[in-house]
C-alpha atoms as a PDB file:
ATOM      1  CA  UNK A   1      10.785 -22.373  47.591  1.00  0.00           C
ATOM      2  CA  UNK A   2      10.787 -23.430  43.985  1.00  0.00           C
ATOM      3  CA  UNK A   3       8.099 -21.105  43.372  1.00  0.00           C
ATOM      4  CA  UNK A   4      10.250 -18.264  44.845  1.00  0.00           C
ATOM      5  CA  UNK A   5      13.378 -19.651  42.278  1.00  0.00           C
ATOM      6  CA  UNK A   6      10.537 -19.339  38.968  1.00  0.00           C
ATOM      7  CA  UNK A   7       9.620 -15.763  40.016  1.00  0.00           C
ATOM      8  CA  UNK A   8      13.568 -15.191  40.453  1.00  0.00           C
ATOM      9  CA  UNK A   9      14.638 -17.042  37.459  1.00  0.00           C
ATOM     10  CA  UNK A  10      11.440 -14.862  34.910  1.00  0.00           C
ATOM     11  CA  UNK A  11      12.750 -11.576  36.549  1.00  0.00           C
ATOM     12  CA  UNK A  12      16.334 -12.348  35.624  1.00  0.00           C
ATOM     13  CA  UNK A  13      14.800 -12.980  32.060  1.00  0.00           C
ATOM     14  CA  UNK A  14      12.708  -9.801  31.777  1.00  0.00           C
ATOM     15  CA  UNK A  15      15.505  -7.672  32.701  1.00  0.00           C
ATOM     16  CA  UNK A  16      18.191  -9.783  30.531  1.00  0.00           C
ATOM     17  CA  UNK A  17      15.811  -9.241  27.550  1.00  0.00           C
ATOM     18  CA  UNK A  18      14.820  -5.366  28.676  1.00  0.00           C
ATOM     19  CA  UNK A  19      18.015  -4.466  29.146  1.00  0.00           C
ATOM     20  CA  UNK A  20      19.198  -6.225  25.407  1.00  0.00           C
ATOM     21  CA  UNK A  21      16.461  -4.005  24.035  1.00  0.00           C
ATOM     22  CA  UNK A  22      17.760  -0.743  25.551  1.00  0.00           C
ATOM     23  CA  UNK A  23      21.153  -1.117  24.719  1.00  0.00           C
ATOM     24  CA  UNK A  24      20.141  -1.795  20.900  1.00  0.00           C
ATOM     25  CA  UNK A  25      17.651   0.585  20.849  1.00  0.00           C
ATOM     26  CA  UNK A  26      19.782   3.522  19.665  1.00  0.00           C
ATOM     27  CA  UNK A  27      21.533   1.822  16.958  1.00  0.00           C
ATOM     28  CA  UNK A  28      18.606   1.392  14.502  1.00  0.00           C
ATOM     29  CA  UNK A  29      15.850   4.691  14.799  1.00  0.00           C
ATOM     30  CA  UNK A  30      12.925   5.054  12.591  1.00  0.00           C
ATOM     31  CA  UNK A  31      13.566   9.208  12.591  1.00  0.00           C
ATOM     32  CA  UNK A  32      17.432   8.982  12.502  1.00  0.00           C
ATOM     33  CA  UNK A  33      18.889  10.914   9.628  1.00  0.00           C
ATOM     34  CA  UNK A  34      21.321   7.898   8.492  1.00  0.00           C
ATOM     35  CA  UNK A  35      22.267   5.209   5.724  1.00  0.00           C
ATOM     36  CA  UNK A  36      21.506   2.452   7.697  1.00  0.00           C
ATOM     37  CA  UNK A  37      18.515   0.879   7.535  1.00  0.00           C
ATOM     38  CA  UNK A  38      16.476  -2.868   9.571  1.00  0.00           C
ATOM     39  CA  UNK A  39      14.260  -4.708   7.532  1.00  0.00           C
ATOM     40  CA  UNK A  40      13.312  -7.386   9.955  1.00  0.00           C
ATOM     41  CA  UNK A  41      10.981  -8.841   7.510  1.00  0.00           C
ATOM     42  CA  UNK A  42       7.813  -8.189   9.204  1.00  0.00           C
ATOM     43  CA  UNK A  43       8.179  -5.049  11.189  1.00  0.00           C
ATOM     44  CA  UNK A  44      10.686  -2.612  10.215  1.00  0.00           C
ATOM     45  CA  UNK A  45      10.666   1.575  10.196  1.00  0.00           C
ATOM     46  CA  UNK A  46      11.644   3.386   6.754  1.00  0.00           C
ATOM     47  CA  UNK A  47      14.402   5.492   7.774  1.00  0.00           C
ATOM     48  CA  UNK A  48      15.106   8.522   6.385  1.00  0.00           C
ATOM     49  CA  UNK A  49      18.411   8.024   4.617  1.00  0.00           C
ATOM     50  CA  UNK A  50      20.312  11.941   3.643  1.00  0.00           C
ATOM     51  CA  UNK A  51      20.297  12.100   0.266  1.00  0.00           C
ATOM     52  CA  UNK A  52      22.442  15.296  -0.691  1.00  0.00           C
ATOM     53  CA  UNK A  53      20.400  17.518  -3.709  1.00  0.00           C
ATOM     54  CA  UNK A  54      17.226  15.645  -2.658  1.00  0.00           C
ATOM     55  CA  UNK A  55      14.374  17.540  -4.400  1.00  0.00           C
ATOM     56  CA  UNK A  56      11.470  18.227  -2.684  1.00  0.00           C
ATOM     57  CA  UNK A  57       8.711  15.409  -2.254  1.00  0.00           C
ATOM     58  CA  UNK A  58       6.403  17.202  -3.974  1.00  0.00           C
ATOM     59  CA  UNK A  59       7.983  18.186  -6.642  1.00  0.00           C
ATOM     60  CA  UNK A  60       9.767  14.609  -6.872  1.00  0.00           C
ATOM     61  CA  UNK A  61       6.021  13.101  -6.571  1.00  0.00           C
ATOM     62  CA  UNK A  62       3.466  15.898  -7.939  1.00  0.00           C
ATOM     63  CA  UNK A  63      -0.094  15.203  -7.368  1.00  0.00           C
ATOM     64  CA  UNK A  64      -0.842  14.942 -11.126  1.00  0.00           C
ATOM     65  CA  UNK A  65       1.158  12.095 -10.976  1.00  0.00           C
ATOM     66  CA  UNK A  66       0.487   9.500 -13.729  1.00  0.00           C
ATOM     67  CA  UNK A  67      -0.599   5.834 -12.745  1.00  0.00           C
ATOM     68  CA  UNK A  68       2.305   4.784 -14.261  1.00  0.00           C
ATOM     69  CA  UNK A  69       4.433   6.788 -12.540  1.00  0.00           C
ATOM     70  CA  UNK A  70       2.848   5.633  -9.210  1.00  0.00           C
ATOM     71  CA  UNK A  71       3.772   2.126 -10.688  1.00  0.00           C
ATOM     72  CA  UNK A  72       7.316   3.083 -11.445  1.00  0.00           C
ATOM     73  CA  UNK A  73       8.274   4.590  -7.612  1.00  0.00           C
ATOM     74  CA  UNK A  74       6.565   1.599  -5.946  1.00  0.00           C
ATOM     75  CA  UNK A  75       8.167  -1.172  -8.068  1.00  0.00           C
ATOM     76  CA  UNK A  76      11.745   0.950  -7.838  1.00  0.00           C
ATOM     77  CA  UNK A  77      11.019   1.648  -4.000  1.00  0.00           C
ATOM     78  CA  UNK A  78      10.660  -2.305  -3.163  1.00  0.00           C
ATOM     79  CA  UNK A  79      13.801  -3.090  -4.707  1.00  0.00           C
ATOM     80  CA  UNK A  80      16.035  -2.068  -1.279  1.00  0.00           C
ATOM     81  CA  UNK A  81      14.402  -4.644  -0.014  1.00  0.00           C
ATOM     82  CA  UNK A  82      13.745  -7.578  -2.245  1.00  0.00           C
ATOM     83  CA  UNK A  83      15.960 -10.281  -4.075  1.00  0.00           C
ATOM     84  CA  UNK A  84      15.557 -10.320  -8.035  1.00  0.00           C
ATOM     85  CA  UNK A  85      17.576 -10.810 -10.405  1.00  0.00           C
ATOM     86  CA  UNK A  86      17.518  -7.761 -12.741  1.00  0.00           C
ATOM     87  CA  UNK A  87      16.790  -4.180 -11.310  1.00  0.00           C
ATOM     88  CA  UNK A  88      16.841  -1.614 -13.489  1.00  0.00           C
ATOM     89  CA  UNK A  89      15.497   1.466 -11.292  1.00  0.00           C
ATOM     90  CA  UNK A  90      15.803   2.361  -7.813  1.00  0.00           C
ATOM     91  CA  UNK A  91      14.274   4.939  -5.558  1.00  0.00           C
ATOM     92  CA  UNK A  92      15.448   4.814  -1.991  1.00  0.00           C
ATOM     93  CA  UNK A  93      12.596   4.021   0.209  1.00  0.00           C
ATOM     94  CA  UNK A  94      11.692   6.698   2.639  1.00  0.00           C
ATOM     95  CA  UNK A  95       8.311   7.861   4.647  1.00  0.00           C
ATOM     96  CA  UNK A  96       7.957  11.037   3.036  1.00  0.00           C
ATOM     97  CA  UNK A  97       7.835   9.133  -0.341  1.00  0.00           C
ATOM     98  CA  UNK A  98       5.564   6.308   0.912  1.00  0.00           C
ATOM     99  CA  UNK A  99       3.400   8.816   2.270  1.00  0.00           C
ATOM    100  CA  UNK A 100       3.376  11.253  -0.727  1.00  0.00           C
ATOM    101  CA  UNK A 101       2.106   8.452  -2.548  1.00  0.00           C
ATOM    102  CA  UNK A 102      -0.509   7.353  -0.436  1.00  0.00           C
ATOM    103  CA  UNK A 103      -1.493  11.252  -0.429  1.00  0.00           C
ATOM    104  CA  UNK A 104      -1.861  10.720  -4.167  1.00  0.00           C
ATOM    105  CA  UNK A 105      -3.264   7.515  -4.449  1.00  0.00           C
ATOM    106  CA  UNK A 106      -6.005   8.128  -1.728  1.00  0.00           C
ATOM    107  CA  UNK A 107      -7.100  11.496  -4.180  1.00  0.00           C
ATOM    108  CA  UNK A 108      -9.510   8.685  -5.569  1.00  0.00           C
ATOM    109  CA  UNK A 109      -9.453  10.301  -9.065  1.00  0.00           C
ATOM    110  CA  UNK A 110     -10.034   8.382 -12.011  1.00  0.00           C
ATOM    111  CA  UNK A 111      -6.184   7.451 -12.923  1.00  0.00           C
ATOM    112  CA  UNK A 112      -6.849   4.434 -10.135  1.00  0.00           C
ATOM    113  CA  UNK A 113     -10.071   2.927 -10.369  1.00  0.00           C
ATOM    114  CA  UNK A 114      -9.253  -0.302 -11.393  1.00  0.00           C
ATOM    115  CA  UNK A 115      -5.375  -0.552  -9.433  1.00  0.00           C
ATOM    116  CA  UNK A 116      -5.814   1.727  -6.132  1.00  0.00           C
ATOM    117  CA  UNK A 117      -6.986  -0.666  -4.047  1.00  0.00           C
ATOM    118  CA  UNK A 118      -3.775  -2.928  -4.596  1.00  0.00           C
ATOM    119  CA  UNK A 119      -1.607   1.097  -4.411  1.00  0.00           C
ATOM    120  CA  UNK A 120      -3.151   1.555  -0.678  1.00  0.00           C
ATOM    121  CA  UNK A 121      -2.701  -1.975   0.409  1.00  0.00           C
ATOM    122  CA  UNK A 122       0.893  -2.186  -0.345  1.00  0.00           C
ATOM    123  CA  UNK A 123       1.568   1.747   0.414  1.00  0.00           C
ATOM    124  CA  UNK A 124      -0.332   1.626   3.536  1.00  0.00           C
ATOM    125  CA  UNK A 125       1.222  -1.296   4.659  1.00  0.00           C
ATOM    126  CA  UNK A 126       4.669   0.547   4.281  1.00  0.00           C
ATOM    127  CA  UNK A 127       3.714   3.024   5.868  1.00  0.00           C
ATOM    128  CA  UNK A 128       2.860   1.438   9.258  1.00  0.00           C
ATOM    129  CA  UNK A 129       6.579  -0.806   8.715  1.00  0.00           C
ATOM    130  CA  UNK A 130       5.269  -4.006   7.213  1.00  0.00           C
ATOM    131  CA  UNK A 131       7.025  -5.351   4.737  1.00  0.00           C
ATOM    132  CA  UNK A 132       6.446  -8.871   5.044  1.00  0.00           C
ATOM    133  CA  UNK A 133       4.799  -9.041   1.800  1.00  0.00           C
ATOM    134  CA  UNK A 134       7.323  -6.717  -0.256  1.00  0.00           C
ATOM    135  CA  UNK A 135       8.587  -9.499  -2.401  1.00  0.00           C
ATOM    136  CA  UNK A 136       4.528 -10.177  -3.597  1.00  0.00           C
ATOM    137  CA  UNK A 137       4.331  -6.058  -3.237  1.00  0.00           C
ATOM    138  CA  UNK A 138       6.886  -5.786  -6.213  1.00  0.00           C
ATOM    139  CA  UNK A 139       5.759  -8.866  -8.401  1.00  0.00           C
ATOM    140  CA  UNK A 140       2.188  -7.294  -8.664  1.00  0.00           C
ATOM    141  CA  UNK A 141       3.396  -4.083  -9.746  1.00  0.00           C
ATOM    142  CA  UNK A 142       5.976  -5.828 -11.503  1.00  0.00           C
ATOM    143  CA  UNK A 143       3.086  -8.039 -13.360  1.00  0.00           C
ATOM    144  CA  UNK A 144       1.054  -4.999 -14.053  1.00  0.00           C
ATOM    145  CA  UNK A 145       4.223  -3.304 -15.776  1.00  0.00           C
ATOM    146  CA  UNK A 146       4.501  -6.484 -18.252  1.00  0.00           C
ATOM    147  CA  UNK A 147       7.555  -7.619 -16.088  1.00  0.00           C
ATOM    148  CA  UNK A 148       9.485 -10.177 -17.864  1.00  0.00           C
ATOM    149  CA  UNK A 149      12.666 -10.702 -16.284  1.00  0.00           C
ATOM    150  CA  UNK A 150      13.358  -9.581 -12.748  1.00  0.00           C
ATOM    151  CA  UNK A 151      10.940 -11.074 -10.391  1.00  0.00           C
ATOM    152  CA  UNK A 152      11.327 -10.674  -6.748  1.00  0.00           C
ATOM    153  CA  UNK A 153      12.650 -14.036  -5.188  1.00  0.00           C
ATOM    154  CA  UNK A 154      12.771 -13.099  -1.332  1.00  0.00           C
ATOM    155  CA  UNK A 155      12.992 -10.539   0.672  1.00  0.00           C
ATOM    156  CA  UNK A 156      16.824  -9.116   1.729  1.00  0.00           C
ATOM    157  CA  UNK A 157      17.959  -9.305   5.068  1.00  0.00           C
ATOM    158  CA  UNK A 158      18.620  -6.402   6.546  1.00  0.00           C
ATOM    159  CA  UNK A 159      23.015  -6.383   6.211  1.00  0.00           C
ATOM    160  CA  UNK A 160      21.729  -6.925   1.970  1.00  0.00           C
ATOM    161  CA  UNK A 161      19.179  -3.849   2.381  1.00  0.00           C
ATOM    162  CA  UNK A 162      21.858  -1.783   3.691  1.00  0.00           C
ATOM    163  CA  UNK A 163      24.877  -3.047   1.233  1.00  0.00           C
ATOM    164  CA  UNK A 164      22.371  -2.038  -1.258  1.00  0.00           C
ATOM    165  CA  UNK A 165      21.275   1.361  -0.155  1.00  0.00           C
ATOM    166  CA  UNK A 166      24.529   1.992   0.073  1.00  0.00           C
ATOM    167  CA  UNK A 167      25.527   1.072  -3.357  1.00  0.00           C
ATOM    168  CA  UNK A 168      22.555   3.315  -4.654  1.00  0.00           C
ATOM    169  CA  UNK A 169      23.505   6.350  -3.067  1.00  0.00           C
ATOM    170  CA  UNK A 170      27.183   5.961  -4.396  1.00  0.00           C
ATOM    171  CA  UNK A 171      25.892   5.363  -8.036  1.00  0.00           C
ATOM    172  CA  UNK A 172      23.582   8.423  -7.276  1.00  0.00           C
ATOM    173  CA  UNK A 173      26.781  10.472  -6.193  1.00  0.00           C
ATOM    174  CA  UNK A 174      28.458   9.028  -9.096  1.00  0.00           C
ATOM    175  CA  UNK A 175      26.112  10.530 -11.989  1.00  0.00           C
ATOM    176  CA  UNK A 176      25.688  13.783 -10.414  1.00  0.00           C
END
């Protein structure tokens, strides 16, 4: 009898936390075209957020793309989802720009023989939704820029990442 209640009681469970995951499942999807976005801190999609006069990738990212450069949309990518105290640049985080730059990085030219390795790590890691390690992600880049004031602190939660995305594409619609 009390075995019959356990089997009972993990079924109720199961379909209590199944059914949690359904019903949630369509607010937050890694291919919606919205300005919402989940960081939950170690596993979280980039979503593509509709920025209006978005240039092409490509052209936003050529492949002649300078190390610096590289440097630049990585460090202003992480901020969405780090706390600092100073940022200066942003670039809203999506996959087509995480995976433009891995495209570029992974060229294994001579611009990133001594800093690829670290590049792929962090962009391949965003790529596949981890950004557990963001905060360290921006503070190397950060480091290798000469960063003096601004160092990442934490990561954001995810009602932060959005309030921030949100402010970005304002100010974007703002200087346009």
């Amino acid at each position: 009898m009390k075995r019959k209640i356990g089997f009972i009681m993990i079924g109720v469970i199961v379909i209590s936390v199944s059914l949690s995951l359904v019903l949630n499942s369509d607010k937050i999807s890694p291919n919606k075209q919205t300005n919402s976005h989940s960081n939950k801190i170690s596993k979280s999609p980039i979503l593509q957020i509709d920025e209006k006069n978005r240039q092409p990738v490509e052209k936003e990212f050529p492949m002649n793309m300078s190390e610096y450069d590289v440097q630049v949309a990585i460090h202003a990518m992480s901020h969405q989802k780090v706390k600092a105290e100073d940022k200066w640049i942003s670039i809203v985080m999506t996959s087509d720009r995480v995976n433009r730059l891995l495209e570029i990085v992974k060229a294994k030219d001579e611009r990133f023989e001594k800093n690829g390795p670290l590049y792929l790590e962090i962009l391949q890691r965003w790529a596949s939704g981890d950004f557990s390690k963001v905060d360290q992600d921006h503070n190397a880049i950060w480091q290798l820029q000469g960063g003096t004031v601004g160092r990442a602190t934490g990561i954001l939660t995810e009602q932060q990442e959005e309030d921030f995305i949100a402010e970005q594409l304002t100010k974007s619609e703002e200087d346009k």
